[in-house]
PDB file of N, CA and C in Angstrom:
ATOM      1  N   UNK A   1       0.843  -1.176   0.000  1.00  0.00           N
ATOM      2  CA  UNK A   1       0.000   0.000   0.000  1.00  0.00           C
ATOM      3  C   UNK A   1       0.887   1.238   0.000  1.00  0.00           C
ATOM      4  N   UNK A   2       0.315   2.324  -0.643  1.00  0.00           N
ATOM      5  CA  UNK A   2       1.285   3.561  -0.975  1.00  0.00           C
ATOM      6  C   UNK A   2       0.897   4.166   0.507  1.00  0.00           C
ATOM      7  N   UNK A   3       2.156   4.749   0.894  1.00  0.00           N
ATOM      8  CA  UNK A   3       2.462   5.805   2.118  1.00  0.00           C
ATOM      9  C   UNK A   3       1.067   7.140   1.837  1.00  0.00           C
ATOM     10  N   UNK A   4       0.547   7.302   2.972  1.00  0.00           N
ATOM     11  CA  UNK A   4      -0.950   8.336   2.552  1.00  0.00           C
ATOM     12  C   UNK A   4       0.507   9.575   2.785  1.00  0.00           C
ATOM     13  N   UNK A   5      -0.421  10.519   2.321  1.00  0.00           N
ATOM     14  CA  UNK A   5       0.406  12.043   2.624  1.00  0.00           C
ATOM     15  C   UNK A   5      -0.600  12.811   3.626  1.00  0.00           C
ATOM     16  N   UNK A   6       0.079  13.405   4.685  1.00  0.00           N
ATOM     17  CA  UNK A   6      -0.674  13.584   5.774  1.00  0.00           C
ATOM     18  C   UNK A   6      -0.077  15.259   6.329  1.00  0.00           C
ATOM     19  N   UNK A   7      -0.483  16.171   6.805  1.00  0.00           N
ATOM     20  CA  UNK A   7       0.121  17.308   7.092  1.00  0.00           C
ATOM     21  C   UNK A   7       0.949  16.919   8.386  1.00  0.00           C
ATOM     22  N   UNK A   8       2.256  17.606   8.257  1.00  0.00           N
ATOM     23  CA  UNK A   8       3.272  17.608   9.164  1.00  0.00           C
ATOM     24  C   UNK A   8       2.599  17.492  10.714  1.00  0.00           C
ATOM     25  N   UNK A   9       2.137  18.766  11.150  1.00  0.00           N
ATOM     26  CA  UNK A   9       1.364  19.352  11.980  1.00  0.00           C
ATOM     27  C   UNK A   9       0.596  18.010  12.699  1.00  0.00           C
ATOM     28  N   UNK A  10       0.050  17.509  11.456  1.00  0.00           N
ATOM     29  CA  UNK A  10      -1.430  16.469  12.142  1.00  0.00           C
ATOM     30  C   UNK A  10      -0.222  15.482  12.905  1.00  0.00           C
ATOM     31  N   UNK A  11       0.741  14.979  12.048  1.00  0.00           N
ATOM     32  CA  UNK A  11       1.588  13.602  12.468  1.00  0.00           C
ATOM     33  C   UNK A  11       1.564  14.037  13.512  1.00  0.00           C
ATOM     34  N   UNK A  12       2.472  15.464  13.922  1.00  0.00           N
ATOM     35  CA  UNK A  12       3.323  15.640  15.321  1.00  0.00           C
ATOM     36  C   UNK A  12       1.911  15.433  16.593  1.00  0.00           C
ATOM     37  N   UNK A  13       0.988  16.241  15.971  1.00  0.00           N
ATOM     38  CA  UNK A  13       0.092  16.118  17.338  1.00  0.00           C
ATOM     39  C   UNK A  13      -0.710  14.785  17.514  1.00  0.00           C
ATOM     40  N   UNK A  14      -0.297  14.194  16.713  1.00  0.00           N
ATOM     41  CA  UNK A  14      -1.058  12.612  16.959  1.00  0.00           C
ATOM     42  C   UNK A  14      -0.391  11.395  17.599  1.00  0.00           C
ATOM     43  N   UNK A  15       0.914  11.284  16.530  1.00  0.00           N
ATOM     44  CA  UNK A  15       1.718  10.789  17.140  1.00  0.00           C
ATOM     45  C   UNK A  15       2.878  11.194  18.108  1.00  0.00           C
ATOM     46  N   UNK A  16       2.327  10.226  19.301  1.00  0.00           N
ATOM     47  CA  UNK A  16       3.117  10.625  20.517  1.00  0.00           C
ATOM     48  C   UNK A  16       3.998   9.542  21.440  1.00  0.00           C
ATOM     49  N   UNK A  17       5.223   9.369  21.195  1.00  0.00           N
ATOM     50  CA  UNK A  17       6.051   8.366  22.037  1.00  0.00           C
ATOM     51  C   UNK A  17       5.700   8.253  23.018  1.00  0.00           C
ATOM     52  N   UNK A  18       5.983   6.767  23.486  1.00  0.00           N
ATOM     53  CA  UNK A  18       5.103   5.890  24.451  1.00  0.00           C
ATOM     54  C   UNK A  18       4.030   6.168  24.709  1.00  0.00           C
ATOM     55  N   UNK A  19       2.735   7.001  24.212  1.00  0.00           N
ATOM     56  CA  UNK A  19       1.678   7.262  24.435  1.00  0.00           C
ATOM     57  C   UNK A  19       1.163   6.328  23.473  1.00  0.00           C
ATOM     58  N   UNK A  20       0.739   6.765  22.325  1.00  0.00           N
ATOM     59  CA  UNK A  20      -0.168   6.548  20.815  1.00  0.00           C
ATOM     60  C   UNK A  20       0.123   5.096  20.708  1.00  0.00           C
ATOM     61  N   UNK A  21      -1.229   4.682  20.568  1.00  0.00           N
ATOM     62  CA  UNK A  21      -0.999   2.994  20.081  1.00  0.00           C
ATOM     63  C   UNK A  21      -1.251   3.282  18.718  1.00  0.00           C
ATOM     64  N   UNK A  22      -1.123   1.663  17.960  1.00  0.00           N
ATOM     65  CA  UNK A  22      -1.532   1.560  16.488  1.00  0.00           C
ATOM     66  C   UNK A  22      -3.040   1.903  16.606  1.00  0.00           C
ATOM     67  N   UNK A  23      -3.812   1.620  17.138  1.00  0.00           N
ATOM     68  CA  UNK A  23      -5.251   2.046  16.922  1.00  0.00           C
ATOM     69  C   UNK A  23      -5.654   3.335  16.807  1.00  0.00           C
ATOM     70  N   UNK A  24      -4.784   3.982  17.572  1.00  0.00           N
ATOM     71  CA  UNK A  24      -5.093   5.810  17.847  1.00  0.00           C
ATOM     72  C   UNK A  24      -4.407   6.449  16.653  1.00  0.00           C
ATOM     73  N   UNK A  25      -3.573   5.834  16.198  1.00  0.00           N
ATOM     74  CA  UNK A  25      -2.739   6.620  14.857  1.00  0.00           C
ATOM     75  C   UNK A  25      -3.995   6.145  13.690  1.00  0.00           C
ATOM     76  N   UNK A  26      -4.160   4.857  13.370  1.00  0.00           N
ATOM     77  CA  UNK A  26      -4.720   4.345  12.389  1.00  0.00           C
ATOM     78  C   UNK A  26      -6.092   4.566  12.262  1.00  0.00           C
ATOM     79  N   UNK A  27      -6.567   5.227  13.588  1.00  0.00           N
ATOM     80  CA  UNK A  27      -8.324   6.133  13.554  1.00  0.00           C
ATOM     81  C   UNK A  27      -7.596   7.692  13.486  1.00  0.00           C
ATOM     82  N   UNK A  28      -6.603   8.229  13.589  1.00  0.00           N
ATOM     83  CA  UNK A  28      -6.309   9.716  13.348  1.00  0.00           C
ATOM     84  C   UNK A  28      -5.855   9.638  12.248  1.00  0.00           C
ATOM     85  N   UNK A  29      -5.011   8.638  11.235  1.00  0.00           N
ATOM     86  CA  UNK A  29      -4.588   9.179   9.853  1.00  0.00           C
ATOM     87  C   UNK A  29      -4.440   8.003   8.990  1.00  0.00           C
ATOM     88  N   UNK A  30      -5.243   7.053   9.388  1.00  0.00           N
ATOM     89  CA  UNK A  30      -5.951   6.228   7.815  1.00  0.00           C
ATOM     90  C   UNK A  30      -4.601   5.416   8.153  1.00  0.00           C
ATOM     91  N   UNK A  31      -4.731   4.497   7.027  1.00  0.00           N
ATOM     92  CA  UNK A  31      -3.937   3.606   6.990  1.00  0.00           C
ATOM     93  C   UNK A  31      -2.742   3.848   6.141  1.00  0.00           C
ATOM     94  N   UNK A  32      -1.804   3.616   6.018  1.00  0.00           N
ATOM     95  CA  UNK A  32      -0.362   3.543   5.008  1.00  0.00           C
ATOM     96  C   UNK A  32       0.501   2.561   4.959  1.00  0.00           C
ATOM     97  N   UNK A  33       1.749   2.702   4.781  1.00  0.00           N
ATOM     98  CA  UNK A  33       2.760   1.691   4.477  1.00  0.00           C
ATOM     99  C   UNK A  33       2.985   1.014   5.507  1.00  0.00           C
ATOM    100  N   UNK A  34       3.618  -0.360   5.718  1.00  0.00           N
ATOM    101  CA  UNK A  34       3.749  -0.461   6.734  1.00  0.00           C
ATOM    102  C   UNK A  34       4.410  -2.331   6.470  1.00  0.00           C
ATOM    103  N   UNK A  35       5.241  -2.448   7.499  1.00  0.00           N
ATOM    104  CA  UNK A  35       6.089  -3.446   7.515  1.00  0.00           C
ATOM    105  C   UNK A  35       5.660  -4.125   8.790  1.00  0.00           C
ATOM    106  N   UNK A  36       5.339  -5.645   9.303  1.00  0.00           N
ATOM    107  CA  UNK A  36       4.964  -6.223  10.665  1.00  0.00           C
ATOM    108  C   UNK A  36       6.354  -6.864  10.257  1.00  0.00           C
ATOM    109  N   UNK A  37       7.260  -7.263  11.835  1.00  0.00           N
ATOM    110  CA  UNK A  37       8.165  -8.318  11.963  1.00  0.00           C
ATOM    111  C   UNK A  37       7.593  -9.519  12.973  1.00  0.00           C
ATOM    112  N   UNK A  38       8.429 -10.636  12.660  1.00  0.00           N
ATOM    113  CA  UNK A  38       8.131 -11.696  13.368  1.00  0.00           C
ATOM    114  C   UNK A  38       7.950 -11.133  15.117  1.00  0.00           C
ATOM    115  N   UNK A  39       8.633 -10.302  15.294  1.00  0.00           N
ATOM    116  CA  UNK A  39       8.913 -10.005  16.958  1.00  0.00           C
ATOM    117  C   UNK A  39       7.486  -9.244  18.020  1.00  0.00           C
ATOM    118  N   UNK A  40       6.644  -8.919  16.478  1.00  0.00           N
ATOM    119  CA  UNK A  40       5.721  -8.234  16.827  1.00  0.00           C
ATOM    120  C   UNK A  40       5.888  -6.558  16.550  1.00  0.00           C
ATOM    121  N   UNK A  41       6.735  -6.393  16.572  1.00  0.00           N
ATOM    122  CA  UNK A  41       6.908  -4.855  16.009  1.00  0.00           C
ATOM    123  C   UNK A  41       6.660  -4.552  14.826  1.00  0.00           C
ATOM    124  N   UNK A  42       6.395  -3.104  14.420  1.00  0.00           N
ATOM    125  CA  UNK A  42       5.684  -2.886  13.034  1.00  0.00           C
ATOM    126  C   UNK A  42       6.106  -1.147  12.821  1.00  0.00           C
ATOM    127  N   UNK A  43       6.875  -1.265  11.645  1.00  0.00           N
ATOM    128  CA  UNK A  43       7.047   0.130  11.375  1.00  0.00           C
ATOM    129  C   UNK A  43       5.940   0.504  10.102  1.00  0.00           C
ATOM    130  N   UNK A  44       5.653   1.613  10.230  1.00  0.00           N
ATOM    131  CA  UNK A  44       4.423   2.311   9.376  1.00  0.00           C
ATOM    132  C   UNK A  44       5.436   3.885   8.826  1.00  0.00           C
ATOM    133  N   UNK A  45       4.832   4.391   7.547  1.00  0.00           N
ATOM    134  CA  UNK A  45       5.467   5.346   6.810  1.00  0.00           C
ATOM    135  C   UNK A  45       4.283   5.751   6.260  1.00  0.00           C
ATOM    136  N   UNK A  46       4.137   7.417   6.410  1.00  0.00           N
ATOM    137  CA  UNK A  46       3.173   8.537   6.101  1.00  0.00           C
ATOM    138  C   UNK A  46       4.325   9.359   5.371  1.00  0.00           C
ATOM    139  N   UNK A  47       3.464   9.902   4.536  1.00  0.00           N
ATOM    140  CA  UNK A  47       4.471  11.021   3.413  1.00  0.00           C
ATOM    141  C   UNK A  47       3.753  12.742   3.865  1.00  0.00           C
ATOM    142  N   UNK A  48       4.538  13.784   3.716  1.00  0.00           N
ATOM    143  CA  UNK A  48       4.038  14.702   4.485  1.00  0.00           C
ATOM    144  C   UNK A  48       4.807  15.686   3.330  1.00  0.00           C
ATOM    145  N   UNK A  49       3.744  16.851   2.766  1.00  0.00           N
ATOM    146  CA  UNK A  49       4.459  17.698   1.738  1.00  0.00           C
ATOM    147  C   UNK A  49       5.374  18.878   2.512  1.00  0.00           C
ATOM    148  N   UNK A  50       6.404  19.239   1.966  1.00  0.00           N
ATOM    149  CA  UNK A  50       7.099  20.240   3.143  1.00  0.00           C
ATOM    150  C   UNK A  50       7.487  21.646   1.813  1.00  0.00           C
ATOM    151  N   UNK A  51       7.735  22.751   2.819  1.00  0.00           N
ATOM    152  CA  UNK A  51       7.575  24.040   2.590  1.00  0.00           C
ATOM    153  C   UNK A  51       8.401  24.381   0.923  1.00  0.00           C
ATOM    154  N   UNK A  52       9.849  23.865   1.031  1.00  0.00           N
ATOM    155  CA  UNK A  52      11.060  23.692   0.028  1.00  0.00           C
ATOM    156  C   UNK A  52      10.390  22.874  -1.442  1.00  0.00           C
ATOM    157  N   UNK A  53       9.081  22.423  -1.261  1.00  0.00           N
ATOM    158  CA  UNK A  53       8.296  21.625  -2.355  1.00  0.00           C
ATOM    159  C   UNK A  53       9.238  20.063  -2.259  1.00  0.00           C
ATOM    160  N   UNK A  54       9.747  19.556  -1.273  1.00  0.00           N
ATOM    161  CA  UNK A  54       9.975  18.125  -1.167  1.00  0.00           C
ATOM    162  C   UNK A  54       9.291  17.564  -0.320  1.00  0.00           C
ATOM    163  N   UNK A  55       9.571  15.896  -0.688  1.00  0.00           N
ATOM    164  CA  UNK A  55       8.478  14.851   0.062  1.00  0.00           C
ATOM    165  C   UNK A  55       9.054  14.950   1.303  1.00  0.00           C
ATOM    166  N   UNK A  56       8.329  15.080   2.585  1.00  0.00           N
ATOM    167  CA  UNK A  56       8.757  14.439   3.847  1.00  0.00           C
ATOM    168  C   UNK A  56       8.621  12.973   3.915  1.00  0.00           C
ATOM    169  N   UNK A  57       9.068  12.234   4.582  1.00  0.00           N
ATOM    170  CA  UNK A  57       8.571  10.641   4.923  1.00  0.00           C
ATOM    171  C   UNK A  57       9.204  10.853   6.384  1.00  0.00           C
ATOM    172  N   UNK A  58       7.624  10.141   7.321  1.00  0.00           N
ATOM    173  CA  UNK A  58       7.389   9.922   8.773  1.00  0.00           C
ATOM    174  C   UNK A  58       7.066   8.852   8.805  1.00  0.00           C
ATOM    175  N   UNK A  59       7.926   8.445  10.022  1.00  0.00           N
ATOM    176  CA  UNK A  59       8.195   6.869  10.171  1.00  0.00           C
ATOM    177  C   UNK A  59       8.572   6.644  11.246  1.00  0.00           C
ATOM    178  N   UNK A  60       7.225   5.509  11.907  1.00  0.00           N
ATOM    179  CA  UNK A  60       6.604   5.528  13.401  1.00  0.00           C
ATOM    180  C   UNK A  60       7.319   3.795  13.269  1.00  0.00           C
ATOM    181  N   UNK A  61       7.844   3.638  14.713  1.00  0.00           N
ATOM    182  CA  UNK A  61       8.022   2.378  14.964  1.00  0.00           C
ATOM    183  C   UNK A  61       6.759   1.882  16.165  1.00  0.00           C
ATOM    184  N   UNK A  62       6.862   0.969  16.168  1.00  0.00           N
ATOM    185  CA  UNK A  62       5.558   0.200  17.334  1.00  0.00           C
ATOM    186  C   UNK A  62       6.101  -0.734  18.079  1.00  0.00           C
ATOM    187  N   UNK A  63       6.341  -0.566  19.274  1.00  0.00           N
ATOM    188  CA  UNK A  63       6.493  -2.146  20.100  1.00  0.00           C
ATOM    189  C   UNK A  63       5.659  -3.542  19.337  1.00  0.00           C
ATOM    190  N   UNK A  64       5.867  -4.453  20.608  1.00  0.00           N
ATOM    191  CA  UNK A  64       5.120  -5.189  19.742  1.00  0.00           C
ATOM    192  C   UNK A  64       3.492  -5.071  21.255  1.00  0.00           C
ATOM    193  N   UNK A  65       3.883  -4.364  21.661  1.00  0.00           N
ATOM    194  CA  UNK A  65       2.623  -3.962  22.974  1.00  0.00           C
ATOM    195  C   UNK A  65       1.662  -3.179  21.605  1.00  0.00           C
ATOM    196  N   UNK A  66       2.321  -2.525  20.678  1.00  0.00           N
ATOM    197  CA  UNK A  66       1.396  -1.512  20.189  1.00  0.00           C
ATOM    198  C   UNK A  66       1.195  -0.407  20.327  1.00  0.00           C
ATOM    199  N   UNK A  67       2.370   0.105  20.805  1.00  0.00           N
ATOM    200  CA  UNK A  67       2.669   1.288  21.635  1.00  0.00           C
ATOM    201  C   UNK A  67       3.903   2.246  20.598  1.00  0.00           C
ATOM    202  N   UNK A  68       3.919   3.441  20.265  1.00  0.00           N
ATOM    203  CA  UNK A  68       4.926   3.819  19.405  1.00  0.00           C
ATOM    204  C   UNK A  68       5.719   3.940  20.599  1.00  0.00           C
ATOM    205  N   UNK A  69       7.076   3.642  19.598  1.00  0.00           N
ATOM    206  CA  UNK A  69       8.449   3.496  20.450  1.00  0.00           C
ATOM    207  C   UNK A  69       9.278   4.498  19.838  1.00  0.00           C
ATOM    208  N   UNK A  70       9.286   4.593  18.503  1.00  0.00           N
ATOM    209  CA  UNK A  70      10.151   5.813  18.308  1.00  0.00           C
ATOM    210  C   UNK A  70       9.503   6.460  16.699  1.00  0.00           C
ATOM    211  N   UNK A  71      10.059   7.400  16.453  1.00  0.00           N
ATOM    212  CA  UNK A  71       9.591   8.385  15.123  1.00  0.00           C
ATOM    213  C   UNK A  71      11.114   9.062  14.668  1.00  0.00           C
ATOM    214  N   UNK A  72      10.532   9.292  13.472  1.00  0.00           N
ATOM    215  CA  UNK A  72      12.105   9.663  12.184  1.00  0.00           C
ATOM    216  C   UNK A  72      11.089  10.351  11.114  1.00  0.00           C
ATOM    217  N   UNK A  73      11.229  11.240  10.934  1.00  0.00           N
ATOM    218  CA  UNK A  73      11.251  12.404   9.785  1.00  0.00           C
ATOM    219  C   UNK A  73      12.290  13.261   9.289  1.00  0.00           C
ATOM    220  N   UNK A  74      11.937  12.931   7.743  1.00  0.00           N
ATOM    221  CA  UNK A  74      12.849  14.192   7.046  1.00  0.00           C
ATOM    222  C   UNK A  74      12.845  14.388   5.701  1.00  0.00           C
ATOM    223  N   UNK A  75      12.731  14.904   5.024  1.00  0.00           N
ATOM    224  CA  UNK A  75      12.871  15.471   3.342  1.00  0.00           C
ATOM    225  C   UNK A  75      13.509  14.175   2.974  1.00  0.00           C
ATOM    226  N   UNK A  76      12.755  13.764   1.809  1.00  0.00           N
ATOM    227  CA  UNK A  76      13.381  12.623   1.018  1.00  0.00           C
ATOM    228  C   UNK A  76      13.855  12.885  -0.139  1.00  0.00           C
ATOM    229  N   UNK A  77      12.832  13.401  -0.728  1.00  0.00           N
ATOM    230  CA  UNK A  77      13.006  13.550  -2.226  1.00  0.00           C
ATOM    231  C   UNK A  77      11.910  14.870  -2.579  1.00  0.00           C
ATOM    232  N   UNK A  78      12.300  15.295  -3.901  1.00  0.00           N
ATOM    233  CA  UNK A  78      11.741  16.446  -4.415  1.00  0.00           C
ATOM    234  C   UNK A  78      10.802  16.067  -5.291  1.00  0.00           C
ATOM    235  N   UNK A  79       9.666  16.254  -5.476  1.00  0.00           N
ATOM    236  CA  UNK A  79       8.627  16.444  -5.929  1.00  0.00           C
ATOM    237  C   UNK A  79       8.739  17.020  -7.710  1.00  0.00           C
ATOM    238  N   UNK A  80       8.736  16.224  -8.745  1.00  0.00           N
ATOM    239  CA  UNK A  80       8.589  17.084 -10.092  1.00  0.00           C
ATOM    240  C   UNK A  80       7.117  17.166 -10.560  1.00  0.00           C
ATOM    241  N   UNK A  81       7.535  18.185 -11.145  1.00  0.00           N
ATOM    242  CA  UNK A  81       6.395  18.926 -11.591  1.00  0.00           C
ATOM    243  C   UNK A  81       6.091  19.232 -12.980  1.00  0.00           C
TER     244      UNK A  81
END
């Protein structure tokens, strides 16, 4: 499944370390990319448009409780037009 594109803003106030489970992200911003490992952990990737006209990509890790454990954002790539 393609990464949704989601405003910067929404990610930060939604997703929140050791707070936000997968359920609370996935009822605040739809579903997207996303990788499960055997261990139970699951990283997920949202695309976010940024000011410079490049792609952001945000990228939430999950225990395997279901609990975000950590987050990574940053400009990937540029957008043609």
């Amino acid at each position: 499944q393609a990464s949704k594109n989601v405003p910067y803003a929404t990610l930060e106030q939604v997703v929140q370390v050791g707070n936000s489970t997968r359920g609370q992200v996935r009822a605040a911003l739809g579903e997207s990319t996303s990788i499960r490992f055997d261990s139970g952990t699951e990283v997920w990737m949202y695309t976010y448009p940024t000011a410079s006209g490049a792609q952001g990509e945000y990228v939430i890790l999950f225990g395997g409780d279901g609990v975000v454990r950590k987050v990574r954002s940053g400009a990937v790539y540029r957008l043609e037009k």
